[in-house]
C-alpha atoms as a PDB file:
ATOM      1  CA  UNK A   1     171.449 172.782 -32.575  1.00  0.00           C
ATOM      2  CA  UNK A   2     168.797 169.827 -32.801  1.00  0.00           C
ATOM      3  CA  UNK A   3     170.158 168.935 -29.380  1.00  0.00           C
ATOM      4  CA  UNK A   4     169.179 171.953 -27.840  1.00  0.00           C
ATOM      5  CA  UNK A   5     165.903 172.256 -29.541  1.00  0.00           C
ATOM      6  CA  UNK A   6     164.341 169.044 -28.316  1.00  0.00           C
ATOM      7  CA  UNK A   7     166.149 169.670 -24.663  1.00  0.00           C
ATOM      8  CA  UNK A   8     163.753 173.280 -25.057  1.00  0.00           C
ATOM      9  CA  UNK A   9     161.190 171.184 -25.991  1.00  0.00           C
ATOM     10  CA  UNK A  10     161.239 168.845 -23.151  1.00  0.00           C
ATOM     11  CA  UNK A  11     161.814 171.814 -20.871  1.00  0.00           C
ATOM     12  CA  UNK A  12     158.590 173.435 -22.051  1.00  0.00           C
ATOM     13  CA  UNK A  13     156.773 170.066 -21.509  1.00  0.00           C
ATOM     14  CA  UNK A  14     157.633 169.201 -18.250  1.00  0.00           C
ATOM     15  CA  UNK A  15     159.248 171.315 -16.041  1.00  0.00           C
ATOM     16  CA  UNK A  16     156.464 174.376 -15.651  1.00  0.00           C
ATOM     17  CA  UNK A  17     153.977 171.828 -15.167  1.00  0.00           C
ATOM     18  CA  UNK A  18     156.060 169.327 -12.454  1.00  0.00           C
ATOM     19  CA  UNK A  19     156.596 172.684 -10.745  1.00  0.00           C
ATOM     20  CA  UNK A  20     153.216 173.255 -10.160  1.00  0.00           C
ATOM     21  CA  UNK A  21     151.588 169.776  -9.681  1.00  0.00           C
ATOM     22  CA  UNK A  22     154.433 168.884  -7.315  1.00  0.00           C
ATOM     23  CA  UNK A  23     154.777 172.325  -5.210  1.00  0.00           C
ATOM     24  CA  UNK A  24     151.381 174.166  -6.038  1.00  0.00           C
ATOM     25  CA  UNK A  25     149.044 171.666  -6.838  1.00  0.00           C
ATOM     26  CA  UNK A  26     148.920 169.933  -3.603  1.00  0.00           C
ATOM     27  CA  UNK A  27     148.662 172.993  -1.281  1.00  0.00           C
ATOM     28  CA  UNK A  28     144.929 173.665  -2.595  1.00  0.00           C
ATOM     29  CA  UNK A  29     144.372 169.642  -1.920  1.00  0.00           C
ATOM     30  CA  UNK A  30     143.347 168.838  -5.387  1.00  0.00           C
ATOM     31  CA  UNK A  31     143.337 165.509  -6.199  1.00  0.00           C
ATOM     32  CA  UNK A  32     145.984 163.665  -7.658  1.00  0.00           C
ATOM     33  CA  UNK A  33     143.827 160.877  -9.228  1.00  0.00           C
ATOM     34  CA  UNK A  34     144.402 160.196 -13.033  1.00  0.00           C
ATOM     35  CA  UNK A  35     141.208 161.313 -13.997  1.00  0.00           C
ATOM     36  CA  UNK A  36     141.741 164.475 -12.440  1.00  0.00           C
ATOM     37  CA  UNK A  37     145.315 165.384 -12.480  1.00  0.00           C
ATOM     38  CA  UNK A  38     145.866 164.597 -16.110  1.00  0.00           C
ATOM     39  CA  UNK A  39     143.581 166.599 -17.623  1.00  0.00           C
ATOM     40  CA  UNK A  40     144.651 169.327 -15.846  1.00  0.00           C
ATOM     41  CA  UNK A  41     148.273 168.737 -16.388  1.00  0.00           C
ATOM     42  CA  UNK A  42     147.014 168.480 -20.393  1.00  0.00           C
ATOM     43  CA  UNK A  43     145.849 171.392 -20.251  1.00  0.00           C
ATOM     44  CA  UNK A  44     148.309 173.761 -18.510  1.00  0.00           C
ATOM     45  CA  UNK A  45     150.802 172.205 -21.510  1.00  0.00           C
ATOM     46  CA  UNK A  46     148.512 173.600 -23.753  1.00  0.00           C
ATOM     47  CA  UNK A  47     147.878 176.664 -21.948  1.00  0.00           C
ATOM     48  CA  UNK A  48     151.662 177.481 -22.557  1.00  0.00           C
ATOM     49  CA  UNK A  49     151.530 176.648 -26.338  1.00  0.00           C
ATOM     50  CA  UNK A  50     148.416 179.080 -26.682  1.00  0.00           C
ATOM     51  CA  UNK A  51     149.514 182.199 -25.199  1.00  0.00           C
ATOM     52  CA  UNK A  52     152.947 181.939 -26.818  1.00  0.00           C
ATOM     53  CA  UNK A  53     150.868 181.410 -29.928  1.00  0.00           C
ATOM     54  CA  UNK A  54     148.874 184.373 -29.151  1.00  0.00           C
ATOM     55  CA  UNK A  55     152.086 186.264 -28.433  1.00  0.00           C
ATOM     56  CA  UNK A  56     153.602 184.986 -31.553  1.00  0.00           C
ATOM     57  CA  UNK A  57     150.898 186.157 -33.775  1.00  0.00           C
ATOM     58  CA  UNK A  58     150.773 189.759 -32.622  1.00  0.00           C
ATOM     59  CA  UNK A  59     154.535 190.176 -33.350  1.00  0.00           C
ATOM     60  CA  UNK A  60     153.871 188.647 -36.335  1.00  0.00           C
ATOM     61  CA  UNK A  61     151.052 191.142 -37.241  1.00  0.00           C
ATOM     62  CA  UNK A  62     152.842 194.546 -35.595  1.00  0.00           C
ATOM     63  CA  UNK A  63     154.677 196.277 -37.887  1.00  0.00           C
ATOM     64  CA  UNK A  64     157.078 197.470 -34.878  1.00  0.00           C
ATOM     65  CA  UNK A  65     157.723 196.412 -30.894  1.00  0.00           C
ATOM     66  CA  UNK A  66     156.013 199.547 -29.794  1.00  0.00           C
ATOM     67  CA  UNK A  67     152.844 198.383 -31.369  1.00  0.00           C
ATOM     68  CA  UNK A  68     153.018 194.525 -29.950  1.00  0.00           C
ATOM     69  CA  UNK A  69     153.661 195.614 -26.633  1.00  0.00           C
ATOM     70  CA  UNK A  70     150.121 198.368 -26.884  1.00  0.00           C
ATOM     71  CA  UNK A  71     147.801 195.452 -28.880  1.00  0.00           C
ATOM     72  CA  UNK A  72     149.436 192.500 -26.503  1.00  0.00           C
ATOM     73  CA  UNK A  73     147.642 194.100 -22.986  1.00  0.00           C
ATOM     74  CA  UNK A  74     144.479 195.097 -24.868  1.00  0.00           C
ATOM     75  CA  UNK A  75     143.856 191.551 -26.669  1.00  0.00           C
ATOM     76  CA  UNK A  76     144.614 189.993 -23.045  1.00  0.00           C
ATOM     77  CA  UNK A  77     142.419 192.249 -21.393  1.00  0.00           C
ATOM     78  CA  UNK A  78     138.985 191.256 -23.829  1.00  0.00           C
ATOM     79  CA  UNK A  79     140.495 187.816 -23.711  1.00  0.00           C
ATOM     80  CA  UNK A  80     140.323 187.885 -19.386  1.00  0.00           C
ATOM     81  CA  UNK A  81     137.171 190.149 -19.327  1.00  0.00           C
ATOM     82  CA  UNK A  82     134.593 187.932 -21.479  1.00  0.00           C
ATOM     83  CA  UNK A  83     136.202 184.571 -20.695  1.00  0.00           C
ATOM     84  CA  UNK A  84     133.017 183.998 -17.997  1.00  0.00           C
ATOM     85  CA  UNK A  85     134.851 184.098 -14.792  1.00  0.00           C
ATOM     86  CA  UNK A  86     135.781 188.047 -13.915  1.00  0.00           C
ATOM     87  CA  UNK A  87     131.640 188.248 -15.606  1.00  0.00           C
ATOM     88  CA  UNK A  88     129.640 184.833 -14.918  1.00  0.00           C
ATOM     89  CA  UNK A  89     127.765 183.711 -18.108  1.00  0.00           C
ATOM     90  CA  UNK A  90     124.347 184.944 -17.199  1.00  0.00           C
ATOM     91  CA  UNK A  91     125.975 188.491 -16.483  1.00  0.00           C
ATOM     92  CA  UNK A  92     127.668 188.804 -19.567  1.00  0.00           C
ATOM     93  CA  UNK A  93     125.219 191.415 -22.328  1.00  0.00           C
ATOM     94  CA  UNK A  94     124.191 189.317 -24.171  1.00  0.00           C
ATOM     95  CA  UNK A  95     125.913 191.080 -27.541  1.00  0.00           C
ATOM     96  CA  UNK A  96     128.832 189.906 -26.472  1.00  0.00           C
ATOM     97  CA  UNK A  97     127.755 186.569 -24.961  1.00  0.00           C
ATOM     98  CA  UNK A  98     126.140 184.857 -27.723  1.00  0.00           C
ATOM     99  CA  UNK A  99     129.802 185.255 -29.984  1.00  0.00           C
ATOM    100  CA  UNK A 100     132.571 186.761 -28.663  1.00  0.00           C
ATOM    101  CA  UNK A 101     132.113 184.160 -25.034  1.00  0.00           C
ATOM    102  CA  UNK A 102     132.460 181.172 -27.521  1.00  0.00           C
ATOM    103  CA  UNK A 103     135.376 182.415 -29.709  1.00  0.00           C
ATOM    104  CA  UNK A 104     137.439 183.192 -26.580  1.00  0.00           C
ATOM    105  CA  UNK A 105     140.247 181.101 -26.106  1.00  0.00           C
ATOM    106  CA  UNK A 106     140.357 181.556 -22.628  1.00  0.00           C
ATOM    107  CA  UNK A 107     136.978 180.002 -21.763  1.00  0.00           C
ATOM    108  CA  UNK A 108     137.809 177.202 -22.787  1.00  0.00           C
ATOM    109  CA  UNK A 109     140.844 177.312 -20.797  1.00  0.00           C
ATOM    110  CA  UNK A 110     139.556 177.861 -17.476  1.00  0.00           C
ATOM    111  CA  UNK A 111     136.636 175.133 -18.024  1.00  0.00           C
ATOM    112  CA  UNK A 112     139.598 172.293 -19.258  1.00  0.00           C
ATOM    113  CA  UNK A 113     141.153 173.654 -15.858  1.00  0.00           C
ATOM    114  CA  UNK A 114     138.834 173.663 -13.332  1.00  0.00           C
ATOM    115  CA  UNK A 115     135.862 171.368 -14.289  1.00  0.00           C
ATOM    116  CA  UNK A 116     138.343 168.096 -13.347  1.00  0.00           C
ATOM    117  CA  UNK A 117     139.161 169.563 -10.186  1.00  0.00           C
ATOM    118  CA  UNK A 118     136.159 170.930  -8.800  1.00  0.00           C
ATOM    119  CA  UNK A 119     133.593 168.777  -9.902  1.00  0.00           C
ATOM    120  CA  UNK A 120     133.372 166.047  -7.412  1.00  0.00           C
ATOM    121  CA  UNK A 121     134.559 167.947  -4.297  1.00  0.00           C
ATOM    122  CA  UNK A 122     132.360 168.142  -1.572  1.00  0.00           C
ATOM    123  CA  UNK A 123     131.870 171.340   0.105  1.00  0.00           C
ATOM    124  CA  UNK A 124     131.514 172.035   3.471  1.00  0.00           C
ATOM    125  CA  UNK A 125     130.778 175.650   4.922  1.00  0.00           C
ATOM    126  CA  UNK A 126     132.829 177.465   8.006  1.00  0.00           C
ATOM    127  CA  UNK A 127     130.848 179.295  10.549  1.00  0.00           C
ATOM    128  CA  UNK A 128     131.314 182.508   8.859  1.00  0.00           C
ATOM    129  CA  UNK A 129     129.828 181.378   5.431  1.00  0.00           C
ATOM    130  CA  UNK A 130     126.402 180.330   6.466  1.00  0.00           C
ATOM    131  CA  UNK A 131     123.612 182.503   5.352  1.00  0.00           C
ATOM    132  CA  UNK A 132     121.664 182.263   8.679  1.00  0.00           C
ATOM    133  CA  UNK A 133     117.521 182.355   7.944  1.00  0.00           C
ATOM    134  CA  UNK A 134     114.689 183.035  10.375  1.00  0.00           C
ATOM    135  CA  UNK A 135     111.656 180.063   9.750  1.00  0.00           C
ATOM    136  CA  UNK A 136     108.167 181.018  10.686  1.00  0.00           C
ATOM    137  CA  UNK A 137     107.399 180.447  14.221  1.00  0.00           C
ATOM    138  CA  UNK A 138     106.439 176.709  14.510  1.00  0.00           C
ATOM    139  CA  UNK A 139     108.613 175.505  11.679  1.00  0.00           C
ATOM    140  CA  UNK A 140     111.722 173.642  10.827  1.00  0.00           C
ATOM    141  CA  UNK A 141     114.518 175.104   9.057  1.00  0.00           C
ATOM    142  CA  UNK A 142     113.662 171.356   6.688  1.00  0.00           C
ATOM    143  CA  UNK A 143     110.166 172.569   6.111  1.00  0.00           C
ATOM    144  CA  UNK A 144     110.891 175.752   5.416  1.00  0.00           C
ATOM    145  CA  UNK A 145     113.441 176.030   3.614  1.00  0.00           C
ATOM    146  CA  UNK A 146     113.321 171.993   2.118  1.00  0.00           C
ATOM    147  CA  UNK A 147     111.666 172.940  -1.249  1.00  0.00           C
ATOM    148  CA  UNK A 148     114.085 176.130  -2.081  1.00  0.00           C
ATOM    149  CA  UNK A 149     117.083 173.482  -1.534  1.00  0.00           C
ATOM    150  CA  UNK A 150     115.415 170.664  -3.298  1.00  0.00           C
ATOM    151  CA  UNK A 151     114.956 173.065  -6.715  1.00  0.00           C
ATOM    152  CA  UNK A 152     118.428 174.714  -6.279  1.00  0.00           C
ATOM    153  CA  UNK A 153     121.825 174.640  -4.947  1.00  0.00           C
ATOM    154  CA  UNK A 154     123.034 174.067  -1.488  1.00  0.00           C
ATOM    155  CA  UNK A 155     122.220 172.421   2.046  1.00  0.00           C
ATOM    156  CA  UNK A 156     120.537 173.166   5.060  1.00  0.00           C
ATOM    157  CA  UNK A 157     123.450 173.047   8.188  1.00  0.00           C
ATOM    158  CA  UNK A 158     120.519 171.866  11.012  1.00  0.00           C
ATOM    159  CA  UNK A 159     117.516 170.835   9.202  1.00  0.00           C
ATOM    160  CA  UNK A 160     115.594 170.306  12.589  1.00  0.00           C
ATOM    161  CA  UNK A 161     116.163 173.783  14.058  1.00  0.00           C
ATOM    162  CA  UNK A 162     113.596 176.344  14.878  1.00  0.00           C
ATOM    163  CA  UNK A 163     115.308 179.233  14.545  1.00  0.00           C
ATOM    164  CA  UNK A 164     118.695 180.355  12.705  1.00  0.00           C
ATOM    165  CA  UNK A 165     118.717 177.858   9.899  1.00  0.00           C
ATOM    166  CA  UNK A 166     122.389 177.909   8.393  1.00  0.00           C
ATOM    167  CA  UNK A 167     122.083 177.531   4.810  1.00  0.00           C
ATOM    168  CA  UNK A 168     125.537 177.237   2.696  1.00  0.00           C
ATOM    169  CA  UNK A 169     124.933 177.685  -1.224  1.00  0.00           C
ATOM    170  CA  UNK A 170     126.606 174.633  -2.421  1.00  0.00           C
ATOM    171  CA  UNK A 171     127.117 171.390  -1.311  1.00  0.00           C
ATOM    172  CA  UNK A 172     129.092 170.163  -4.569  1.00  0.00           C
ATOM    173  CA  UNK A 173     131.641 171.925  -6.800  1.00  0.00           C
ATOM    174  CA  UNK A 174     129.500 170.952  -9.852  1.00  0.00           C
ATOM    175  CA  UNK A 175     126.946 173.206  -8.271  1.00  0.00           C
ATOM    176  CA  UNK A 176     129.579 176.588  -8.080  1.00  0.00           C
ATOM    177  CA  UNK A 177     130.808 175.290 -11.477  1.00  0.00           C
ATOM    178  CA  UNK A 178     126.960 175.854 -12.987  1.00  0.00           C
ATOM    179  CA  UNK A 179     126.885 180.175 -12.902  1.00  0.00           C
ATOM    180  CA  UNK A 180     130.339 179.623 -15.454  1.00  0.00           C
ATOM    181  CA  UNK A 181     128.221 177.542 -18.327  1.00  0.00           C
ATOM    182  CA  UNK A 182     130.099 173.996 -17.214  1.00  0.00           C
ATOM    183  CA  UNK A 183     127.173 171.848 -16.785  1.00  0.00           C
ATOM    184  CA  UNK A 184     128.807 168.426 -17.426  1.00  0.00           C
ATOM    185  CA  UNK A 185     132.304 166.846 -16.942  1.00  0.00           C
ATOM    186  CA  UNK A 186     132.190 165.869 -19.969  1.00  0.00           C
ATOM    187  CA  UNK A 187     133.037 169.763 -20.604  1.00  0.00           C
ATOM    188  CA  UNK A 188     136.208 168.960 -19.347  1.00  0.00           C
ATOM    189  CA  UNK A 189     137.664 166.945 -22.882  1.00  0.00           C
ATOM    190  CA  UNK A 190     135.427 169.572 -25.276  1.00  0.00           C
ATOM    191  CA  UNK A 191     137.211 172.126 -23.607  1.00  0.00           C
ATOM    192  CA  UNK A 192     140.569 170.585 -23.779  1.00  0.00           C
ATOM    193  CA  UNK A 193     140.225 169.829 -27.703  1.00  0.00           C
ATOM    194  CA  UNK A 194     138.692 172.950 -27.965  1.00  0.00           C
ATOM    195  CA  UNK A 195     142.071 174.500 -26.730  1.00  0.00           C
ATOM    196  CA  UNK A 196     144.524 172.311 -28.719  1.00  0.00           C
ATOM    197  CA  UNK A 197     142.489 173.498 -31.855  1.00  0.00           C
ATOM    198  CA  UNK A 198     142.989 176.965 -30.798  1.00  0.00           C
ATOM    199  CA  UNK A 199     146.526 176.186 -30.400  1.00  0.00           C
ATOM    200  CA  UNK A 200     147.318 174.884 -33.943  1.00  0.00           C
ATOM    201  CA  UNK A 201     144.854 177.839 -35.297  1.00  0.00           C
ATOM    202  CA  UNK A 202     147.079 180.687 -33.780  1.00  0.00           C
ATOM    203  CA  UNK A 203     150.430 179.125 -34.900  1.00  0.00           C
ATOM    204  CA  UNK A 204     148.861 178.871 -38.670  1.00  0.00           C
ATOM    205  CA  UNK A 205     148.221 182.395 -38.379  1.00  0.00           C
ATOM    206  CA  UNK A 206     151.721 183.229 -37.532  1.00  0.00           C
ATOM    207  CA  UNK A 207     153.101 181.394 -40.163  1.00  0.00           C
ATOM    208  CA  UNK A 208     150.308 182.374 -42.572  1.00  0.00           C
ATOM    209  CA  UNK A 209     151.163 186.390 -41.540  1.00  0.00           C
ATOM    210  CA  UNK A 210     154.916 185.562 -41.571  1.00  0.00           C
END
């Protein structure tokens, strides 16, 4: 019986996470660099521990399977909705954004998740994403557009045109990463010991309910 529960163990280590850093992982071309791969592979372990945990604790709390399976979807659903992604930060009312965006697991999640992997990548806009601008007749795309980039996000595509500037929003990942509330990388280590401590907080309260 011990046998089988470390060889669960192990299982629920390693092989949902080798799965998708050896088959998924690559296919979006994120890098594989320590810094950046181990994080994230931290975290998806974690990820698994903390919706089991979540899962645990409802069935620990419903007084029947009916009831888990109604409170399961609608905890999820709050969980997803006010985690900042499906709502960016800014957009969220602010009721709900100064307490129930910082005691959601899941925003933690997602920032342990995507902060190591996006932060550094440089971005580099297709034809079809360029938000084409008209200058003033006897300007630059630079000059007109050079202090708008300089105080925000972004890039100008041909800086000496005359006409047609292409302008593509970012020019970083840290820069898309800003409308979610990750700032820093640093975010990247709160996040992930923000999750653990969610993790050992909802398997007290399954033993503390059971």
């Amino acid at each position: 019986m011990r046998f089988a529960l470390l060889r669960s163990l192990v299982r629920l280590l390693f092989s949902d996470r080798v799965t998708v850093l050896t088959c998924r992982y690559p296919v979006v071309g994120f890098s594989f660099s320590p810094s950046v791969a181990g994080p994230v592979y931290l975290q998806m372990t974690l990820y698994e521990f903390l919706y089991t945990g979540i899962g645990q604790f409802i069935a620990a709390y419903a007084p029947n399977a009916v009831f888990a399976a109604l409170v399961n979807p609608l905890l999820i659903s709050v969980l997803v909705s006010f985690c900042g992604v499906l709502v960016p930060y800014q957009q969220i009312t602010a009721f709900w954004r100064y307490w129930l965006y910082y005691l959601n697991p899941f925003n933690y999640l997602i920032g342990g998740l995507v902060t190591p992997v996006l932060w550094d990548v440089q971005v580099q806009c297709t034809q079809e994403e360029y938000g084409i601008v008209s200058p003033p007749d006897g300007q630059t795309c630079a000059a007109y557009l050079g202090d708008f980039v300089s105080q925000g996000t972004g890039y100008i595509n041909n800086p000496d045109a005359t006409s047609a500037c292409e302008y593509c929003p970012y020019s970083v990942g840290s820069e898309f990463l800003q409308p979610y509330n990750l700032l820093r990388r640093v975010y990247t280590w709160r996040d992930i010991c923000l999750t653990f401590l969610f993790v050992l907080s909802s398997y007290a309260l399954v033993f503390l309910l059971l």
